[in-house]
N, C-alpha and C. Protein backbone atom coordinates (compact mmCIF):
# COMPACT_ATOMS: atom_id res chain seq x y z
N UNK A 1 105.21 97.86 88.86
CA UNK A 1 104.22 98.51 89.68
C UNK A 1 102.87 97.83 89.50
N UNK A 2 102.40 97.47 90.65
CA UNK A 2 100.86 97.22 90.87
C UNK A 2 99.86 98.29 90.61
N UNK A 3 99.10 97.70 89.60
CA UNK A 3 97.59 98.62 89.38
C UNK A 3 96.67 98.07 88.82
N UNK A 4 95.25 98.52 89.71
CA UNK A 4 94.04 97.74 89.89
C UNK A 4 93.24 98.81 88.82
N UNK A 5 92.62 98.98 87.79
CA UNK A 5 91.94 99.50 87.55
C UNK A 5 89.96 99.69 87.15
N UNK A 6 89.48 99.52 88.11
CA UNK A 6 88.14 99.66 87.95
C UNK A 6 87.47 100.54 86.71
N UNK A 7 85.98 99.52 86.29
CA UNK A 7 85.27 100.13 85.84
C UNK A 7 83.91 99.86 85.34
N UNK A 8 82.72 100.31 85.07
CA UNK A 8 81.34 99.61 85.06
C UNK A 8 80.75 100.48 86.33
N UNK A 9 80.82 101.22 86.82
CA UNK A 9 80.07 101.73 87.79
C UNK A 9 78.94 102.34 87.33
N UNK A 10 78.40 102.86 88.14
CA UNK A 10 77.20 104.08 87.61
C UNK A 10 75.79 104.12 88.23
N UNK A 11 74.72 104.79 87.81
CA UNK A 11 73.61 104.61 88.12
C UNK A 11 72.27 103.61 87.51
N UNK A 12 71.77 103.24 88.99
CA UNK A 12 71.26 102.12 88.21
C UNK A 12 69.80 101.99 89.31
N UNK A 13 68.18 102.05 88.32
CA UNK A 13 67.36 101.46 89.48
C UNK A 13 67.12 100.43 90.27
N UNK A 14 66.50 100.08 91.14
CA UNK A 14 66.21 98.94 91.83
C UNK A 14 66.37 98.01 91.40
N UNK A 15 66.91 96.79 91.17
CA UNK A 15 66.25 95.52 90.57
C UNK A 15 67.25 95.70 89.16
N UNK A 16 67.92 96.61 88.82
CA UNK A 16 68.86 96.19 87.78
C UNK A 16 69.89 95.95 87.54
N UNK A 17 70.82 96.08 86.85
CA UNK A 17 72.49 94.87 87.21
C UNK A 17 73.49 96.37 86.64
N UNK A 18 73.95 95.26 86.95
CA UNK A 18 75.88 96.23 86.60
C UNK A 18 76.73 95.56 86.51
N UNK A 19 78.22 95.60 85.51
CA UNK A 19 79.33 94.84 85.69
C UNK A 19 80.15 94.99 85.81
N UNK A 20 80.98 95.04 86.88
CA UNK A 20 81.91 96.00 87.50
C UNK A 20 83.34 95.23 86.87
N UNK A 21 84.11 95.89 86.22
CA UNK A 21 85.51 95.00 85.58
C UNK A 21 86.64 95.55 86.72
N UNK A 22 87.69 94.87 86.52
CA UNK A 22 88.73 94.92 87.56
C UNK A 22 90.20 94.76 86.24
N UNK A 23 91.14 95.47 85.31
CA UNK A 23 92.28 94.96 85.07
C UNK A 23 93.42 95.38 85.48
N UNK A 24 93.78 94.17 85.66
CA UNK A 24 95.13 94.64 86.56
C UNK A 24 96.47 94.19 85.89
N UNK A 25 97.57 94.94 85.87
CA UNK A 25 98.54 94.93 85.60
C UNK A 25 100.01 94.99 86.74
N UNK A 26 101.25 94.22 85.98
CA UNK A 26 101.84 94.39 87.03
C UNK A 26 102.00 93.42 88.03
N UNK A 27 101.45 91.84 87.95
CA UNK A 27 101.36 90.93 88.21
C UNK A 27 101.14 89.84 87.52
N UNK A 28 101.71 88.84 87.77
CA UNK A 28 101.07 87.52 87.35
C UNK A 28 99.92 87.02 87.48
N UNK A 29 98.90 87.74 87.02
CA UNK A 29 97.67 87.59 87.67
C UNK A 29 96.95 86.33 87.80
N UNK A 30 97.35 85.17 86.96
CA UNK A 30 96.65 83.79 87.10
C UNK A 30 97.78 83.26 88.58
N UNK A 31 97.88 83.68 89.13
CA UNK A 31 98.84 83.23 90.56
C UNK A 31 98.49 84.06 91.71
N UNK A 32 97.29 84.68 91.48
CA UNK A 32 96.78 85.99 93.21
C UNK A 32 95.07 85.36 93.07
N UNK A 33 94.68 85.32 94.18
CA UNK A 33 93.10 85.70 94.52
C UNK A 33 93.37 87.17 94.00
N UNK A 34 91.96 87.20 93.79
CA UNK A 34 91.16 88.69 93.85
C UNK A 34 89.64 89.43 94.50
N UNK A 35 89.55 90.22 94.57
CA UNK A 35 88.63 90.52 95.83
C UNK A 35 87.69 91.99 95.18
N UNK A 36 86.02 91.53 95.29
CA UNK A 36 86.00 92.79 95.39
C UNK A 36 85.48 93.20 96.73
N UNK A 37 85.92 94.55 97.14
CA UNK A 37 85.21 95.14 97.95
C UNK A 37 84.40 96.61 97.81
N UNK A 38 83.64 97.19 98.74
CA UNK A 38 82.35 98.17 99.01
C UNK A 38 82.79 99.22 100.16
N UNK A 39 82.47 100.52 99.61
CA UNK A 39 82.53 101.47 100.80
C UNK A 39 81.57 102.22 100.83
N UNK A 40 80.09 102.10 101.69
CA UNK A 40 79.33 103.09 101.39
C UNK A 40 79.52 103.89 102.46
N UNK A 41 78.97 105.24 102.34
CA UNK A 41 79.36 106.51 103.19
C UNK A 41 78.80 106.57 104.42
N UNK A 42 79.96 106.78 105.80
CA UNK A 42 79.76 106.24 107.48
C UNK A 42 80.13 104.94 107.36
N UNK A 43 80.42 104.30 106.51
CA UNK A 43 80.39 102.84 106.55
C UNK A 43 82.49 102.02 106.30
N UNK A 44 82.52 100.95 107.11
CA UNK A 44 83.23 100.25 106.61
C UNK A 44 83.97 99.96 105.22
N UNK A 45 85.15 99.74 105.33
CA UNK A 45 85.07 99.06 103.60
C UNK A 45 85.27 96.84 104.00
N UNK A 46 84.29 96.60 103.03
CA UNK A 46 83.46 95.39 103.24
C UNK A 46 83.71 94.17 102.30
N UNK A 47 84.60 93.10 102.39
CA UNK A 47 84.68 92.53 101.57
C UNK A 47 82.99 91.69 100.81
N UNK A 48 82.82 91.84 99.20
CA UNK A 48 81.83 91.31 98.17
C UNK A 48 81.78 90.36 98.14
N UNK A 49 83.22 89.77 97.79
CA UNK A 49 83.06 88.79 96.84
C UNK A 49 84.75 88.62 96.72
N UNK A 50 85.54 87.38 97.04
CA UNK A 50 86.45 87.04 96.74
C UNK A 50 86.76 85.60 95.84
N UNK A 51 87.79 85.51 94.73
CA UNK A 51 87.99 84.19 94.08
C UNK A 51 89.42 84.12 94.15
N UNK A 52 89.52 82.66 94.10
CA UNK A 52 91.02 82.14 93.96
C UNK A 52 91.80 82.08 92.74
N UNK A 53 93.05 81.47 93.12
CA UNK A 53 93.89 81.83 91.65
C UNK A 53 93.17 80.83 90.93
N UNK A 54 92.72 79.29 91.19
CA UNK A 54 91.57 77.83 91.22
C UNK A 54 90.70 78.29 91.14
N UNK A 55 89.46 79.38 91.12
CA UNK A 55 88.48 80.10 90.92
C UNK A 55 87.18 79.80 91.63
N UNK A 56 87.73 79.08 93.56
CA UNK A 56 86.76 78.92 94.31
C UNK A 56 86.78 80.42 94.56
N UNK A 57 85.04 80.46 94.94
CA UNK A 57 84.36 81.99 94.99
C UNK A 57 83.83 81.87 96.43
N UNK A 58 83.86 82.93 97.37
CA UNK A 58 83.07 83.45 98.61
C UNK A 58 82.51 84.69 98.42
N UNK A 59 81.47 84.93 98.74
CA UNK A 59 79.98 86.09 98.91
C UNK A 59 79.59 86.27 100.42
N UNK A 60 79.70 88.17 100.40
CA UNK A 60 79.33 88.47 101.79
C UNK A 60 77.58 87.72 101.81
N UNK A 61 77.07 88.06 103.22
CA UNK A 61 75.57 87.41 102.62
C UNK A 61 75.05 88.30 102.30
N UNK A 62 75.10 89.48 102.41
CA UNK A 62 74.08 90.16 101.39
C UNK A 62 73.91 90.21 100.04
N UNK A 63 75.18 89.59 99.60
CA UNK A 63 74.97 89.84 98.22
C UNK A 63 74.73 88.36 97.53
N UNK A 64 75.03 87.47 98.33
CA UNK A 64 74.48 85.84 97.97
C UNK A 64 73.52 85.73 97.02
N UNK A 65 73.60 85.24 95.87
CA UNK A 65 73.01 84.88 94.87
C UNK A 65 72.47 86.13 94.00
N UNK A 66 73.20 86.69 94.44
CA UNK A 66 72.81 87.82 93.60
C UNK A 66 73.96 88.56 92.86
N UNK A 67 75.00 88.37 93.42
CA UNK A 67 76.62 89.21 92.82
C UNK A 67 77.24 88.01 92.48
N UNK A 68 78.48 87.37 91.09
CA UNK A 68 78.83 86.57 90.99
C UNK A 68 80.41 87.27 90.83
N UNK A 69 81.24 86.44 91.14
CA UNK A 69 82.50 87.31 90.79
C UNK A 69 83.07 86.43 89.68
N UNK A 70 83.95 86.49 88.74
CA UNK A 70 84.24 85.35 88.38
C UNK A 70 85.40 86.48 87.41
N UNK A 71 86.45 85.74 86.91
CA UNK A 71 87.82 86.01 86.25
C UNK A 71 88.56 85.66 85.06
N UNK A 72 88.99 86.61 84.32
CA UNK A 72 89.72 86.36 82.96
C UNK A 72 90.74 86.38 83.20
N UNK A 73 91.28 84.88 82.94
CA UNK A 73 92.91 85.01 83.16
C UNK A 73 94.37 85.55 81.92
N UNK A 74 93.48 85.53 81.04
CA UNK A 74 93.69 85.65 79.64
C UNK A 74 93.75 87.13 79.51
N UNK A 75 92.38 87.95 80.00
CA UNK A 75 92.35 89.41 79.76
C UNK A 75 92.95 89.69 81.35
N UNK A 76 93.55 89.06 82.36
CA UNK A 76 93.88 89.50 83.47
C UNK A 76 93.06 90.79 84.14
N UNK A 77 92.03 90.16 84.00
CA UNK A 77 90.31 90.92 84.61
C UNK A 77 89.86 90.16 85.60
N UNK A 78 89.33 90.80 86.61
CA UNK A 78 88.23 89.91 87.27
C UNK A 78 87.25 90.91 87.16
N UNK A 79 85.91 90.29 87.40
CA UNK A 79 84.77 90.73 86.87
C UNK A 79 83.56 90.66 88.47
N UNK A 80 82.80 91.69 88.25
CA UNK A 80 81.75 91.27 89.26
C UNK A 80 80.57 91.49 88.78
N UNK A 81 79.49 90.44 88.34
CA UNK A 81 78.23 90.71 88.07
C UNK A 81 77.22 91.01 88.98
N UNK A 82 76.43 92.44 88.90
CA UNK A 82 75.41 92.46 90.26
C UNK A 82 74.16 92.38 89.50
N UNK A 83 73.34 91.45 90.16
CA UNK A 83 72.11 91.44 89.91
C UNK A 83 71.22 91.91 90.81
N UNK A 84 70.10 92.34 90.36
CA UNK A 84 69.07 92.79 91.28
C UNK A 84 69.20 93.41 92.34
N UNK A 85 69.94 94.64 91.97
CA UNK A 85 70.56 95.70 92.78
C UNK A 85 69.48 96.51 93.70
N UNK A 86 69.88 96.37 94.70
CA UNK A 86 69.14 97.08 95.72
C UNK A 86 70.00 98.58 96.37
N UNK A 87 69.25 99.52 97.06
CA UNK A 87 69.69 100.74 97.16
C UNK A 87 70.82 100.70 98.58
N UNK A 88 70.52 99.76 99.28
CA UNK A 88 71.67 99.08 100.36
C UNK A 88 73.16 98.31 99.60
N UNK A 89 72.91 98.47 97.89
CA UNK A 89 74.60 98.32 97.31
C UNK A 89 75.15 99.86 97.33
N UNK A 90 74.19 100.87 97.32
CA UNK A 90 74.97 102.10 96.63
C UNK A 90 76.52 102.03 97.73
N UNK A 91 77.26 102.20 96.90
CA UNK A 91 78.91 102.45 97.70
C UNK A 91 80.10 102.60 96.58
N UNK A 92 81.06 102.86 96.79
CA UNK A 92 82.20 102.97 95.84
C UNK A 92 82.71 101.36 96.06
N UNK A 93 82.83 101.08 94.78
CA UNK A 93 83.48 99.35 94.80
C UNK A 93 84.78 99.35 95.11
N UNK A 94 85.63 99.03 95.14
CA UNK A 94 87.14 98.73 94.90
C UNK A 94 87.57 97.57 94.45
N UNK A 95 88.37 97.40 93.82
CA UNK A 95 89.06 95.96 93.36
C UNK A 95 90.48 95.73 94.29
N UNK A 96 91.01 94.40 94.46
CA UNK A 96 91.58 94.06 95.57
C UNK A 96 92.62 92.43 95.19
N UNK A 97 93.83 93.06 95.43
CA UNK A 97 94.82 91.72 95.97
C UNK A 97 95.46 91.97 96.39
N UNK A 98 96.20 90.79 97.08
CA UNK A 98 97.00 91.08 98.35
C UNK A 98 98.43 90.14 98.05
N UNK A 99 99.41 90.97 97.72
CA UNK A 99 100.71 90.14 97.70
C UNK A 99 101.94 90.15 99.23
N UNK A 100 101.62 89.05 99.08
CA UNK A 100 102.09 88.92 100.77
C UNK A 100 100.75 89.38 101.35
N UNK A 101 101.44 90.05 102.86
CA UNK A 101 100.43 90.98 103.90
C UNK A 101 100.28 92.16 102.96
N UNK A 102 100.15 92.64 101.92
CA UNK A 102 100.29 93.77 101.52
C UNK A 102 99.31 94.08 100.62
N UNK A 103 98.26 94.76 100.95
CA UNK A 103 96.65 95.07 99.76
C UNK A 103 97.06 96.12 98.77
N UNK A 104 96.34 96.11 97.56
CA UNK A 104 96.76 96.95 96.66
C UNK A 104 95.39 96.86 96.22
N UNK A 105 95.29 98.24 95.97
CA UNK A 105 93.56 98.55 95.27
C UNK A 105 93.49 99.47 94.25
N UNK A 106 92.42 99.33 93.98
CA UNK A 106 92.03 100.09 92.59
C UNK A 106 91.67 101.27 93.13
N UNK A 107 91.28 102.20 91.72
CA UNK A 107 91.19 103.85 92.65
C UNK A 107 89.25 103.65 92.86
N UNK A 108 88.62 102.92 92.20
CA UNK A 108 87.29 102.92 92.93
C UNK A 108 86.49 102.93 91.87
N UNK A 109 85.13 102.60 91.51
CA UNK A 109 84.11 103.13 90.72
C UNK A 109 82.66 102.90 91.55
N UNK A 110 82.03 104.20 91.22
CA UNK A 110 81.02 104.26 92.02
C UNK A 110 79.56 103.88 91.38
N UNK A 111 79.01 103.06 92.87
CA UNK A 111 78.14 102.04 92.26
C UNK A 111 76.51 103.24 93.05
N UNK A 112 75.42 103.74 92.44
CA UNK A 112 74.69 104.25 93.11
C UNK A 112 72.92 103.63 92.41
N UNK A 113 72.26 103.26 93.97
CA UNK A 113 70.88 102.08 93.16
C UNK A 113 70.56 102.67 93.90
N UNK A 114 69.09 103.91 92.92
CA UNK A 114 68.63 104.80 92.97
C UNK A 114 66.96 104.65 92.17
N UNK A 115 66.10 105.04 92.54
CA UNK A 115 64.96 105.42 91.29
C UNK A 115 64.76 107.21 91.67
């Protein structure tokens, strides 16, 4: 069985970071991309930040140079660093891979950038 488990969420002011962990079990994980994605409320869910099993990385643009994703193949984690969090991140994260056509996600941790 596939399972994504999130965690690192929470509250955080303007301008400060968070590190959102992703471990997953239940796969070969040095052999999947991984993905994070965002759901804030009325809103879409939005791909972040995706890396390869090779550890090329893509960033929506809002979060360009500011969110890094990057992966433990060892702790079978992927990781998302946010910097300089603005109140347009608040959303529930999700963690994300796709075997075959088929997505499997984490149950969520919620990200809220607040003063």
């Amino acid at each position: 069985q596939v399972q994504l488990v999130e965690s690192g969420g929470g509250l955080v002011q303007p301008g400060g970071s968070l590190r959102l962990s992703c471990a997953a079990s239940g796969i070969i994980f040095r052999l999947y991309a991984m993905g994070w994605y965002r759901q804030a409320p009325g809103k879409e869910r939005e791909l972040v930040a995706g890396i390869t099993r090779g550890g090329d990385t893509n960033y929506a643009d809002s979060v360009k140079g500011r969110f890094t994703i990057s992966r433990d193949n060892a702790k079978k984690t992927v990781y998302l660093q946010m910097n300089s969090l603005k109140p347009e991140d608040t959303a529930v994260y999700y963690c994300n891979v796709r075997l075959g056509n088929t997505p499997y996600w984490g149950q969520g941790t919620q990200v809220t950038v607040s003063s």
